[in-house]
Protein backbone atom coordinates (compact mmCIF):
# COMPACT_ATOMS: atom_id res chain seq x y z
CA UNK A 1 195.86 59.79 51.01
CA UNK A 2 193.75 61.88 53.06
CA UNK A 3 194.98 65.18 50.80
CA UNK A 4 193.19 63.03 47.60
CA UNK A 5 196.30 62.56 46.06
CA UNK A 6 196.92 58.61 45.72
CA UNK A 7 199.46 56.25 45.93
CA UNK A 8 200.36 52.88 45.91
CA UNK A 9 200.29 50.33 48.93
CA UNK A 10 203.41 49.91 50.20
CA UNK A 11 203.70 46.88 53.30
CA UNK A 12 206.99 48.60 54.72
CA UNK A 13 204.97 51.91 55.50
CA UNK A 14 202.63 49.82 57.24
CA UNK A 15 205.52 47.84 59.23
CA UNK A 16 206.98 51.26 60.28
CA UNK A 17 203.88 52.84 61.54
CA UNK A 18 203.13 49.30 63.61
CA UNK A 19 206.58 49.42 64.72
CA UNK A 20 206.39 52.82 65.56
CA UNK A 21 203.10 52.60 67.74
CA UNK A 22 204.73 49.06 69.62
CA UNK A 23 208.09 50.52 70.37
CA UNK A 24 209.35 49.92 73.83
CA UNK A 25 206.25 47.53 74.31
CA UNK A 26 206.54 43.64 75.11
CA UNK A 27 205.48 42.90 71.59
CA UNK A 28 208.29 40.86 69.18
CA UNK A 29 208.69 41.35 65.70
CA UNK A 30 206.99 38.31 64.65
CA UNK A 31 203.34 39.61 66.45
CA UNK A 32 204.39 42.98 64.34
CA UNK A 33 205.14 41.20 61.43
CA UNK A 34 201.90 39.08 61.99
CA UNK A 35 199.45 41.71 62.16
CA UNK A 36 201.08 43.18 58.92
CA UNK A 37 200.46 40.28 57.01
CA UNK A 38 196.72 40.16 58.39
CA UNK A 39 196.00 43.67 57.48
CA UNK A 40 197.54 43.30 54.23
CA UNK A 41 195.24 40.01 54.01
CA UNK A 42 192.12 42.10 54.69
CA UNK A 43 192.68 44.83 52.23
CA UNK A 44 193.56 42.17 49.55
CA UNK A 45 189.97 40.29 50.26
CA UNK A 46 188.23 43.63 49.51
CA UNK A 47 188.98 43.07 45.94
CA UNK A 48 189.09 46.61 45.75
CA UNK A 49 191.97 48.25 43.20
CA UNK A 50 192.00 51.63 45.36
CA UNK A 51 191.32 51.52 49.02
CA UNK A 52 191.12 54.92 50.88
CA UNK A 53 194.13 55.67 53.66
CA UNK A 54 191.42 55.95 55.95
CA UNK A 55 190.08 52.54 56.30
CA UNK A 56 193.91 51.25 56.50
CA UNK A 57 194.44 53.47 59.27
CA UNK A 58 190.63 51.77 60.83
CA UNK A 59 192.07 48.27 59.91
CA UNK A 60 195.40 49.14 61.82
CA UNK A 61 193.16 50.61 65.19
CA UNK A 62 191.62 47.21 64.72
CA UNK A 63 194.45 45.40 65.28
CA UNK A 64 196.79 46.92 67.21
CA UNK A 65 193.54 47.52 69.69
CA UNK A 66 193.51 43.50 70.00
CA UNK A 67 197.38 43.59 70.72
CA UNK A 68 198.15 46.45 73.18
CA UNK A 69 196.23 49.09 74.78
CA UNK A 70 199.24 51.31 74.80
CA UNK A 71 200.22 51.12 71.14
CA UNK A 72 196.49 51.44 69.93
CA UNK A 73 196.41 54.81 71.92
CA UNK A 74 199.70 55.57 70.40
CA UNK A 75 198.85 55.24 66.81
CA UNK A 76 195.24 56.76 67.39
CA UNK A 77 196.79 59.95 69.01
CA UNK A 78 198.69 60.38 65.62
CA UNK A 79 195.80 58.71 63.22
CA UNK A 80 192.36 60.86 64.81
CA UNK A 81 194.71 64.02 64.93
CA UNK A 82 192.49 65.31 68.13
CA UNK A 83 191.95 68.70 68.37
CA UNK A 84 192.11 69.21 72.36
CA UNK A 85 193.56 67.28 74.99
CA UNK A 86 189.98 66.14 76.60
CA UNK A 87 189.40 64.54 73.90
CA UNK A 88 192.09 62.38 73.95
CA UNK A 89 191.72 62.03 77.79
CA UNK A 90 187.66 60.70 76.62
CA UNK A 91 189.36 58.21 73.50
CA UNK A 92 192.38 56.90 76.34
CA UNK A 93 189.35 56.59 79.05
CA UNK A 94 187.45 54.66 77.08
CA UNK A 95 190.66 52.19 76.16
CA UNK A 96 191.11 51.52 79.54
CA UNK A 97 187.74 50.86 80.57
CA UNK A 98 187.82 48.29 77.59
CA UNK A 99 191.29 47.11 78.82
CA UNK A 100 190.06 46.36 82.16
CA UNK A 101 187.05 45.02 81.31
C-alpha cells in the first residue's frame, strides 16, 4: 500500500474500484470483468512476488483510459489525489484532447 504496509492481491478490490469508476457508463460487466482479468494477467507476467499499489493503480489508468474517458478521469481524480482543482481541470483537458483526437 502506499502507507508501506503490504497486503495481499485481492481481484474483488480490483473489480470494485473498476466498477466503481464505470458506474452509470455504457460499459457491461463482461468489458469490467475483461479488463480485470487483463490486469490481473499483467501483474502475473511480472513474475514479481510483491508488486507496489502504485503500478496497479498505473495498470488500471491504462486500461480504463482505453475503455472510457469518463471512468479513467473518475478513477484518476481518486488515484493522483490532486491537490487543487486546476490541476485536475489540466489532467481532464488533456483526456479530452486525447478523446477527440
Amino acid at each position: 500500500k502506499s502507507e508501506g504496509r503490504r497486503e495481499p492481491f485481492e481481484r474483488v478490490k480490483l473489480e470494485r474500484s473498476l466498477a466503481i469508476a464505470c458506474r452509470k457508463r455504457p460499459i457491461d460487466s463482461a468489458r469490467i470483468e475483461k479488463l480485470a482479468s487483463s490486469i490481473q494477467r499483467q501483474l502475473e507476467t511480472l513474475g514479481e512476488s510483491e508488486v507496489e499499489s502504485k503500478r496497479i493503480g498505473e495498470f488500471v489508468m491504462e486500461g480504463l483510459k482505453s475503455l472510457d474517458a469518463v471512468a479513467y478521469i473518475r478513477f484518476a481524480s481518486v488515484y493522483r489525489d490532486f491537490e487543487e482543482a486546476k490541476d485536475f481541470e489540466e489532467f481532464a483537458g488533456s483526456v479530452t484532447d486525447v478523446a477527440k483526437g
